[in-house]
C-alpha atoms as a PDB file:
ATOM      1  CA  UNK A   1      -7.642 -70.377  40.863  1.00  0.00           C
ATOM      2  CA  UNK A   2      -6.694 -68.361  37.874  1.00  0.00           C
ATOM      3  CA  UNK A   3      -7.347 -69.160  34.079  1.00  0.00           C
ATOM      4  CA  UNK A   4      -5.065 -66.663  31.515  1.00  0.00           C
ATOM      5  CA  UNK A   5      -6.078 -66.549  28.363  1.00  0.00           C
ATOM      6  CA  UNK A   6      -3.028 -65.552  26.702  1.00  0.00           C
ATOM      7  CA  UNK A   7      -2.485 -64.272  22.792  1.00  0.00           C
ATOM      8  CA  UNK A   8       0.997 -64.907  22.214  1.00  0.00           C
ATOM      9  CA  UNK A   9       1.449 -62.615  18.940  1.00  0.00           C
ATOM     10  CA  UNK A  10       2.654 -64.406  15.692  1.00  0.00           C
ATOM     11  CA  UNK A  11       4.189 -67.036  17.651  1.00  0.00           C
ATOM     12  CA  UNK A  12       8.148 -65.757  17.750  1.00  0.00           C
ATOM     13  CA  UNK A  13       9.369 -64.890  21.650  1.00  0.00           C
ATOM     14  CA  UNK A  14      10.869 -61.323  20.465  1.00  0.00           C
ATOM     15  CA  UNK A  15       6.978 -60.661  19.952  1.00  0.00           C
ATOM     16  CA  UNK A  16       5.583 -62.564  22.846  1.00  0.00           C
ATOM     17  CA  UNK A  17       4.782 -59.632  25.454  1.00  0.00           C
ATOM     18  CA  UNK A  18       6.604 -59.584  28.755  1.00  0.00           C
ATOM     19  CA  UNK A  19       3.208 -59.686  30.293  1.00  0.00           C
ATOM     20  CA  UNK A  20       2.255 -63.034  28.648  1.00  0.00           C
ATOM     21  CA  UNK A  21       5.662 -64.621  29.385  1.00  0.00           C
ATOM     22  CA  UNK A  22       4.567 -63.914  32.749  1.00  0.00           C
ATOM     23  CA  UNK A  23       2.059 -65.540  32.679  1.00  0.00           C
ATOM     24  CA  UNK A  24       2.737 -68.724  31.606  1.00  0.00           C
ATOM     25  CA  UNK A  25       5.923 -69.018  33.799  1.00  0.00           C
ATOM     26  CA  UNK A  26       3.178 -68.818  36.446  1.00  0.00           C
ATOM     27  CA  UNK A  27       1.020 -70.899  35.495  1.00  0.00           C
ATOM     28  CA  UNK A  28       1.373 -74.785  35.872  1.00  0.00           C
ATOM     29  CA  UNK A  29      -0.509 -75.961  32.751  1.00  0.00           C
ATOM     30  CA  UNK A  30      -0.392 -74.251  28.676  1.00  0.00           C
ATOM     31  CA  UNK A  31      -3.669 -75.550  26.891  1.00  0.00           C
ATOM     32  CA  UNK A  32      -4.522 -74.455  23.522  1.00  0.00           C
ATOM     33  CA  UNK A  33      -4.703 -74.967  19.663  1.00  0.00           C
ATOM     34  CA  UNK A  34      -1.486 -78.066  18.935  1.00  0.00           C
ATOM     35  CA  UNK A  35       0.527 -75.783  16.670  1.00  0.00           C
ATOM     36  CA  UNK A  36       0.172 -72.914  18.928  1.00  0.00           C
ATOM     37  CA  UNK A  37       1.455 -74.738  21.843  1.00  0.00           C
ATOM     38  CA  UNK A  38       4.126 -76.046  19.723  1.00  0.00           C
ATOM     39  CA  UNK A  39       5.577 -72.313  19.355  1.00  0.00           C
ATOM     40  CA  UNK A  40       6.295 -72.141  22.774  1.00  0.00           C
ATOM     41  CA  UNK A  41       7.097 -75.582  24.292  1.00  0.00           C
ATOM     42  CA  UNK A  42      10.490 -75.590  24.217  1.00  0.00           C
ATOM     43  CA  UNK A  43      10.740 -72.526  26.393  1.00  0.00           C
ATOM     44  CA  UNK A  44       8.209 -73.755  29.012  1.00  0.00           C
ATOM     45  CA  UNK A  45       9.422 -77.489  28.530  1.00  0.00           C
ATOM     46  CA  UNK A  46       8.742 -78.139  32.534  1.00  0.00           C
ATOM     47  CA  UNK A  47       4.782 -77.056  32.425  1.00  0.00           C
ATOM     48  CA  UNK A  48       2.077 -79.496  31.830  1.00  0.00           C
ATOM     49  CA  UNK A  49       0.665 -79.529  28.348  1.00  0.00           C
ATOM     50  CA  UNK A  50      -2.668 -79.504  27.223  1.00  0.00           C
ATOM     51  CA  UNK A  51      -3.496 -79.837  23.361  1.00  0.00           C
ATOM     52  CA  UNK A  52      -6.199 -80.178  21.025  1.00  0.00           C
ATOM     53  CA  UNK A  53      -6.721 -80.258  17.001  1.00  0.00           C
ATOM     54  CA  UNK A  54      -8.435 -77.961  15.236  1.00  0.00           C
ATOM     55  CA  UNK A  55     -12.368 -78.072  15.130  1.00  0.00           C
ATOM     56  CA  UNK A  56     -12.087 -78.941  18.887  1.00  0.00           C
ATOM     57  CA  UNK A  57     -12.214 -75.319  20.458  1.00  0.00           C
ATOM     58  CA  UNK A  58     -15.448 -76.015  23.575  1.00  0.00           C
ATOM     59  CA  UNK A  59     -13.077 -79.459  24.102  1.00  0.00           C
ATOM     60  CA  UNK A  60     -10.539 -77.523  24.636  1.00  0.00           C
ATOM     61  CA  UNK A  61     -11.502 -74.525  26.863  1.00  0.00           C
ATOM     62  CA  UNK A  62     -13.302 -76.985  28.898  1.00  0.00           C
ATOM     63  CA  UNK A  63     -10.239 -78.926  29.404  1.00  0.00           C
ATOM     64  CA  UNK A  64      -8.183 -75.559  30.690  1.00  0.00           C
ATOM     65  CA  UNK A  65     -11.548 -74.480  32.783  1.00  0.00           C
ATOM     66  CA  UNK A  66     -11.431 -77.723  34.965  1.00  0.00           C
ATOM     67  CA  UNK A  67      -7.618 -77.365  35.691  1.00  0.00           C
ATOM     68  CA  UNK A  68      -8.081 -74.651  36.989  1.00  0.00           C
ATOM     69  CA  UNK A  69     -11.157 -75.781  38.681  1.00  0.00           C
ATOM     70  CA  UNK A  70      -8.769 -78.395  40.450  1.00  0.00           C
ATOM     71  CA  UNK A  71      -6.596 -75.921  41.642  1.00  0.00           C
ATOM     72  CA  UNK A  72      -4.196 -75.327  39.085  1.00  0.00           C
ATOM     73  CA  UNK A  73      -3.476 -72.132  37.103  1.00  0.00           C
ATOM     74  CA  UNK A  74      -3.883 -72.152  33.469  1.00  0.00           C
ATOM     75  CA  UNK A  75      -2.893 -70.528  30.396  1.00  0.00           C
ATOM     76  CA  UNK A  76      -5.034 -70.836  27.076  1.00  0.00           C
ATOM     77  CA  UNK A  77      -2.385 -70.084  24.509  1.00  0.00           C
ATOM     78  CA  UNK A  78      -4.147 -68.178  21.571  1.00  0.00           C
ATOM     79  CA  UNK A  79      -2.483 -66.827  18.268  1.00  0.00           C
ATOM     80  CA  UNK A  80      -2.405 -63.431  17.769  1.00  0.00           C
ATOM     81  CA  UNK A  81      -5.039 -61.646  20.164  1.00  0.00           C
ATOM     82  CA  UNK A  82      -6.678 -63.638  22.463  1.00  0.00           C
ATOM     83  CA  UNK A  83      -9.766 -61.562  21.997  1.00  0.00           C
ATOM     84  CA  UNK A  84      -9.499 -61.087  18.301  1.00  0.00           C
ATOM     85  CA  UNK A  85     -10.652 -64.339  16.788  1.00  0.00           C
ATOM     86  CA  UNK A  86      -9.662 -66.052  19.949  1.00  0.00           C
ATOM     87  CA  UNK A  87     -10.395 -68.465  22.597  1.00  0.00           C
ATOM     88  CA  UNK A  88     -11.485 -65.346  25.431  1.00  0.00           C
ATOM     89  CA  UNK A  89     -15.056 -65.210  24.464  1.00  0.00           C
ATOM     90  CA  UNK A  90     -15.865 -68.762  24.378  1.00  0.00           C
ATOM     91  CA  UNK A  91     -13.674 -69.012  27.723  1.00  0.00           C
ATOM     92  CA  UNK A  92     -16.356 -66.506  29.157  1.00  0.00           C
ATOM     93  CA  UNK A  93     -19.115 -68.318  27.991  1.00  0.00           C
ATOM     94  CA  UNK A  94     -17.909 -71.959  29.138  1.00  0.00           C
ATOM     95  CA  UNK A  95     -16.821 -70.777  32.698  1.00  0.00           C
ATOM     96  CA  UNK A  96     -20.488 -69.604  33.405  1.00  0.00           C
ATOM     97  CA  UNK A  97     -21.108 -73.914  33.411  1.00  0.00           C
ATOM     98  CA  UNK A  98     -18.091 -74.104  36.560  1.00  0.00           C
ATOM     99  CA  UNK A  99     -17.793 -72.958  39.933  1.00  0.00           C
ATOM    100  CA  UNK A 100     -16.036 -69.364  39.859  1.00  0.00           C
ATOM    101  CA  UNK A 101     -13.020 -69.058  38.869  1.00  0.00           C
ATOM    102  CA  UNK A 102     -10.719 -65.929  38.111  1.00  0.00           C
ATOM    103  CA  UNK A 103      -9.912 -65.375  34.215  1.00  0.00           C
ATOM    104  CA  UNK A 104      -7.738 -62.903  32.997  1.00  0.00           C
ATOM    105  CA  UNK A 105      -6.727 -61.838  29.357  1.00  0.00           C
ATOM    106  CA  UNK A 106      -3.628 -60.760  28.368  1.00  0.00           C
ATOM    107  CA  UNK A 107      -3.389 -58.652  25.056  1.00  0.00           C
ATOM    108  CA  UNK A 108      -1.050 -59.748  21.743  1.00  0.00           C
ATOM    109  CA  UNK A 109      -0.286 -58.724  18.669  1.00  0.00           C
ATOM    110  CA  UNK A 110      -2.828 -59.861  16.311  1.00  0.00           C
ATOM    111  CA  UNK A 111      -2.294 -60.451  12.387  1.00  0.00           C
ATOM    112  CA  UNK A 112      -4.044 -57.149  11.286  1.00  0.00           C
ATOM    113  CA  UNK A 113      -1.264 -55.477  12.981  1.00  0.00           C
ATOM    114  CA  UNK A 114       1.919 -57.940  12.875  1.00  0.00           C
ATOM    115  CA  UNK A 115       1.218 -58.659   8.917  1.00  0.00           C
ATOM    116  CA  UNK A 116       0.358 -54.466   8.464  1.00  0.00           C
ATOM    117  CA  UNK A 117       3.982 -53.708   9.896  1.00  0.00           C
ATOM    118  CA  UNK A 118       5.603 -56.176   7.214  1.00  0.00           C
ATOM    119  CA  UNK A 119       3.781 -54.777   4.674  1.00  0.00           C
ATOM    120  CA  UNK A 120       4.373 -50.863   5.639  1.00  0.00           C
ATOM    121  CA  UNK A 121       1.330 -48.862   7.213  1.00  0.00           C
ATOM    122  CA  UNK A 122      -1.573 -49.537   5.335  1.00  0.00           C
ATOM    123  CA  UNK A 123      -3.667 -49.641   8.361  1.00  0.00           C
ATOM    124  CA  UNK A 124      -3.312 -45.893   9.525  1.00  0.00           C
ATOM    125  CA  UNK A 125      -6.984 -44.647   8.876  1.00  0.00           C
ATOM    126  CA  UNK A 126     -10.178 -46.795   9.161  1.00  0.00           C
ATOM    127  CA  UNK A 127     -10.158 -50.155   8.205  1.00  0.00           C
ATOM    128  CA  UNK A 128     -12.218 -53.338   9.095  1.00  0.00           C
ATOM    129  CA  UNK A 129     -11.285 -56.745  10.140  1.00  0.00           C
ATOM    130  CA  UNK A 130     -13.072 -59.765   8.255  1.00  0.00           C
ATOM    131  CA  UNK A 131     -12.538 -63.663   8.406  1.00  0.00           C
ATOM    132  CA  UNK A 132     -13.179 -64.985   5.363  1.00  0.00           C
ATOM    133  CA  UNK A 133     -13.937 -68.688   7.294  1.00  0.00           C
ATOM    134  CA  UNK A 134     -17.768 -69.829   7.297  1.00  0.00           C
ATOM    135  CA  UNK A 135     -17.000 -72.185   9.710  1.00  0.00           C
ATOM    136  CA  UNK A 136     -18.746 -70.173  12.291  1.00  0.00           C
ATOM    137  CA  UNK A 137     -20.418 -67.275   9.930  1.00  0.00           C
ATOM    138  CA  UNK A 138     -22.536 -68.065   6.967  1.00  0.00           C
ATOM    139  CA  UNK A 139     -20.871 -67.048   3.840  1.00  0.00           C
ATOM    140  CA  UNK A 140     -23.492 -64.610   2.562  1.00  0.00           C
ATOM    141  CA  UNK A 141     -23.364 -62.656   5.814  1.00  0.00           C
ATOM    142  CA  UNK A 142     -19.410 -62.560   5.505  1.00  0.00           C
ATOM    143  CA  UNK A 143     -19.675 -60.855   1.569  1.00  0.00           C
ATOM    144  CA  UNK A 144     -22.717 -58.260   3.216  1.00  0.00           C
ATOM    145  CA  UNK A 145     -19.883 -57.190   5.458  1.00  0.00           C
ATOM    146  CA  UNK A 146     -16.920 -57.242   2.577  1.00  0.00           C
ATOM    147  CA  UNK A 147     -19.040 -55.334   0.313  1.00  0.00           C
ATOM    148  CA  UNK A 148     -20.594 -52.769   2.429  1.00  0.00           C
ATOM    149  CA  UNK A 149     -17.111 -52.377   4.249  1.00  0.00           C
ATOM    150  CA  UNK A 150     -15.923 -51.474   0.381  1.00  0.00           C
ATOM    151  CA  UNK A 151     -18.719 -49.110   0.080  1.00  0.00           C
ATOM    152  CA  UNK A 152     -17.226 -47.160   3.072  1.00  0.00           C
ATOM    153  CA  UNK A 153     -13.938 -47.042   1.633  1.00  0.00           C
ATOM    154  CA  UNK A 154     -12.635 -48.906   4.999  1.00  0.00           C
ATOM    155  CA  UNK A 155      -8.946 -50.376   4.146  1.00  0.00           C
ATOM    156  CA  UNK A 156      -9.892 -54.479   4.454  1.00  0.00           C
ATOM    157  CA  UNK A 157      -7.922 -57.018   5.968  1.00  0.00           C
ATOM    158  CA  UNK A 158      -8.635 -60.626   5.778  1.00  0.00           C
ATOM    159  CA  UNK A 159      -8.065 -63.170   8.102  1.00  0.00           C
ATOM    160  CA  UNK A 160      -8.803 -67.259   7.159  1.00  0.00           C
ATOM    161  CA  UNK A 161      -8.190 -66.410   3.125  1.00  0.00           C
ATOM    162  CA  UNK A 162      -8.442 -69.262   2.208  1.00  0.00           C
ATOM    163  CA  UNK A 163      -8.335 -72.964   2.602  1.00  0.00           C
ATOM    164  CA  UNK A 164      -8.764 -76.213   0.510  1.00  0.00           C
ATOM    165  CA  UNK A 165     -12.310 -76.070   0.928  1.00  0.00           C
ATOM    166  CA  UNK A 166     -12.530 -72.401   0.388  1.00  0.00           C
ATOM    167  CA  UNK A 167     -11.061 -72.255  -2.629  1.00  0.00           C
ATOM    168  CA  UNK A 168     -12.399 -69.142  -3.915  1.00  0.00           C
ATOM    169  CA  UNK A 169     -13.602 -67.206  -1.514  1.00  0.00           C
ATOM    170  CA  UNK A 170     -11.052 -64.483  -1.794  1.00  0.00           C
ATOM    171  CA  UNK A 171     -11.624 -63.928  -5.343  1.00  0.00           C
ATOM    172  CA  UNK A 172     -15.209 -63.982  -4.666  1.00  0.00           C
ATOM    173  CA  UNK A 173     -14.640 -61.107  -1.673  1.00  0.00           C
ATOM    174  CA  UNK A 174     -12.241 -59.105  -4.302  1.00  0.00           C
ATOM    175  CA  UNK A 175     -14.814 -58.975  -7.092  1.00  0.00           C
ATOM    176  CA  UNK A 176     -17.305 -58.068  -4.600  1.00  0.00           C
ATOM    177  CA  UNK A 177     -14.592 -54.822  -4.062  1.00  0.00           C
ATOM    178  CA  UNK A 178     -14.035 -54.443  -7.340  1.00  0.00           C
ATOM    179  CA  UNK A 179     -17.541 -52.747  -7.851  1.00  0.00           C
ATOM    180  CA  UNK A 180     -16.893 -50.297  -5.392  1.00  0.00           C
ATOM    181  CA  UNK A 181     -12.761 -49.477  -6.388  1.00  0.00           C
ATOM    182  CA  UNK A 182     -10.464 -49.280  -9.051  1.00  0.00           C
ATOM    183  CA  UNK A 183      -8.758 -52.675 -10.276  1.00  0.00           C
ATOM    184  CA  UNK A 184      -5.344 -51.356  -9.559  1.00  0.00           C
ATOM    185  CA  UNK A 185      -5.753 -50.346  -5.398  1.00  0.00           C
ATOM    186  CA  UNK A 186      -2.834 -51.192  -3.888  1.00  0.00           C
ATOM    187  CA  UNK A 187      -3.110 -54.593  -1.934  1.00  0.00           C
ATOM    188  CA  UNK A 188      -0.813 -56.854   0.091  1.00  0.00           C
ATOM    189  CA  UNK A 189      -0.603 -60.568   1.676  1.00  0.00           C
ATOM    190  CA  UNK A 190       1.972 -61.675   3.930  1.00  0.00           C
ATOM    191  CA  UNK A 191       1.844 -65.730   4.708  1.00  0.00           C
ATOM    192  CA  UNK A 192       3.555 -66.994   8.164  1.00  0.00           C
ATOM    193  CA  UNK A 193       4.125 -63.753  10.018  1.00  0.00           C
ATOM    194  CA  UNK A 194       7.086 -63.441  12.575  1.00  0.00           C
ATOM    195  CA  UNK A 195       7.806 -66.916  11.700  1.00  0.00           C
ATOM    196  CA  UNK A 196      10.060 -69.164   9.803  1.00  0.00           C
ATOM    197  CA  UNK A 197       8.933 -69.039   5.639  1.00  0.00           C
ATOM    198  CA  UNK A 198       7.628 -65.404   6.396  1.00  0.00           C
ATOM    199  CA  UNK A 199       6.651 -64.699   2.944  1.00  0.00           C
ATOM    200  CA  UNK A 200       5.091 -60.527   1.824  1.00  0.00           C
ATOM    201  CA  UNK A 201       3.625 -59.642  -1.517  1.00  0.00           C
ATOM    202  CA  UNK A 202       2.466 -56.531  -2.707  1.00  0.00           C
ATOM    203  CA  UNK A 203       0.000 -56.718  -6.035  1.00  0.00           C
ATOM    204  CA  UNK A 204      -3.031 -54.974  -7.121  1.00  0.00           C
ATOM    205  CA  UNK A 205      -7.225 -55.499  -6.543  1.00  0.00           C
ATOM    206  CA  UNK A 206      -6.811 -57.317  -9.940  1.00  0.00           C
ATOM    207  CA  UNK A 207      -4.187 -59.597  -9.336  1.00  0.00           C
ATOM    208  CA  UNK A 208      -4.983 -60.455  -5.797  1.00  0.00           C
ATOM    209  CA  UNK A 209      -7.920 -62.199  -7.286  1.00  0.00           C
ATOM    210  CA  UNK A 210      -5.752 -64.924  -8.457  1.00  0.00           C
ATOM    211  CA  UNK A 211      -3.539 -65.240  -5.612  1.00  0.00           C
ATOM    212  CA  UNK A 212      -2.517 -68.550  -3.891  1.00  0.00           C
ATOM    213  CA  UNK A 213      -3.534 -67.886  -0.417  1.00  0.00           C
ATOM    214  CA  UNK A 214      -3.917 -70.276   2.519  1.00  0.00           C
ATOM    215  CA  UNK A 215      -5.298 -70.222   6.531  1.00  0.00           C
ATOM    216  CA  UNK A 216      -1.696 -68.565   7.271  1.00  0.00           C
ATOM    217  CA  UNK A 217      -2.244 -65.653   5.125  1.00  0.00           C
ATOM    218  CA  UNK A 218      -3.031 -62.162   6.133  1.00  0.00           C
ATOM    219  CA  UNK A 219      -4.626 -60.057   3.339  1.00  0.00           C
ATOM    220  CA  UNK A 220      -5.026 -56.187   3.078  1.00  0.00           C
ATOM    221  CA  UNK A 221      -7.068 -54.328   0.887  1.00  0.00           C
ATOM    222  CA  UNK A 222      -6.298 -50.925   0.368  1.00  0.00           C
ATOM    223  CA  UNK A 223      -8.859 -48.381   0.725  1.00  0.00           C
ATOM    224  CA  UNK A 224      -9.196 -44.712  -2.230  1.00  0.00           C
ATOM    225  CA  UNK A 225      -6.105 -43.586  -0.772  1.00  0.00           C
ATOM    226  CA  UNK A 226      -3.751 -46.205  -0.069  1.00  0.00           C
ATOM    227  CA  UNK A 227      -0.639 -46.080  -2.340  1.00  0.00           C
ATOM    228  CA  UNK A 228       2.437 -47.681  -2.728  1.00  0.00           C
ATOM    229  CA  UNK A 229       5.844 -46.038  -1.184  1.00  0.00           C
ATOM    230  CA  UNK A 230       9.078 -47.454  -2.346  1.00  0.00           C
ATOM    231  CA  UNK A 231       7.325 -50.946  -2.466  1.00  0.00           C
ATOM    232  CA  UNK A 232       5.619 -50.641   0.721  1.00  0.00           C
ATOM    233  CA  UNK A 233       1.318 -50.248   1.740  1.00  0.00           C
ATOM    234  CA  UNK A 234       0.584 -46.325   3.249  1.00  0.00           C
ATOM    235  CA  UNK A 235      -2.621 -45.248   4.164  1.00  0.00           C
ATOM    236  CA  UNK A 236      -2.385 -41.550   4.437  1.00  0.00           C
ATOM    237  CA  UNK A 237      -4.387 -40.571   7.755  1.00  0.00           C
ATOM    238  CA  UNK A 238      -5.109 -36.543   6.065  1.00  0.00           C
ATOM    239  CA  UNK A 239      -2.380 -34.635   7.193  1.00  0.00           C
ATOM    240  CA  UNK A 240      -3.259 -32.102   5.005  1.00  0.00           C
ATOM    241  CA  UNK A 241       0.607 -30.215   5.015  1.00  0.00           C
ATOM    242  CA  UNK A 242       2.554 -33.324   4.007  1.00  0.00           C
END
């Protein structure tokens, strides 16, 4: 009995590791998030499928844990990294409620670094990871961690930007910054990575206040250093002879 939980990247095969293609040829059922499950149906089209909606995450994992409690082997589809804002923790947590079974997580490529290679290097010295949703992290905890991360000159990148009912948040997180670094740091967003309607924007601290943002947008935040080379995000690392 085996249970992958599998990150599957930004969702296009080319970036789908060989090691998580393997993985869900083997296994007999794909569970996960609908529109993840959507990016690779057609290429499994002979497995079992397993879906939920969003807001239904313990439904779910519970759903993949007793497949593979009846004998079956699973894969939890996850976008990006399973264990970066992904379904491996709660898997963990929700399997301690079953008999044993064997889990496994296999590694993708998460937004930070998908949306970072679209947008040039920006992520080459220090930088922190935030989500911007309060669905599971009150809000004022999230802007203590934006604001002291800008205190520490980390770069910033920003997952779950925005959303209808988050209107502002980013703008709120950028002024936040603003104390701490000059209106014009170099920034960047890039909406649908490695998929169809991949869209990248470079702009400053300033402008990014205003910027029309949604749950598939990846923001970055340039740190002191970051500049802007021939239109593209670098975060020198210190080489101190270049």
């Amino acid at each position: 009995m085996k249970l992958y939980v599998v990150g599957i990247g930004p969702g296009e095969l080319s970036q789908i590791t060989p090691a998580a293609m393997a993985a869900m040829e083997e296994s007999d059922v794909i569970a996960g998030y609908t529109v993840y499950v959507d990016l690779v149906r057609e290429r499994f089209a002979g497995k079992e499928f397993l879906t939920t909606a969003m807001k239904q995450e313990v439904d779910r994992c519970r759903m993949a844990i007793e497949k593979v409690v009846e004998g079956k082997t699973v894969s939890m589809v996850c976008s990006g990294d399973a264990g970066v804002y992904g379904m491996a923790g709660l898997i963990y947590e929700l399997a301690q409620q079953y008999p044993p079974i064997e889990i496994c997580v296999i590694p993708g490529i998460t937004a930070a670094m998908s949306g970072a290679a679209v947008l040039g290097a920006p992520l080459i010295h220090d930088f922190a990871v935030i989500s911007l949703s309060d669905l599971l992290t009150p809000l004022d905890k999230i802007m203590t961690r934006v604001e002291l991360a800008a205190q520490a000159d980390f770069v910033l990148c920003f997952y779950n930007p925005a959303s209808k009912k988050r209107a502002d948040y980013l703008k709120q997180a950028c002024q936040l910054i603003l104390k701490h670094r000059s209106d014009d740091t170099p920034c960047g967003y890039v909406r649908n990575i490695g998929r169809e309607g991949q869209e990248a924007v470079t702009l400053t601290l300033s402008e990014l206040q205003d910027a029309q943002v949604d749950m598939f947008t990846t923001v970055f935040v340039g740190n002191s250093q970051t500049k802007l080379i021939n239109g593209k995000l670098v975060t020198p690392r210190g080489y101190k002879n270049v």
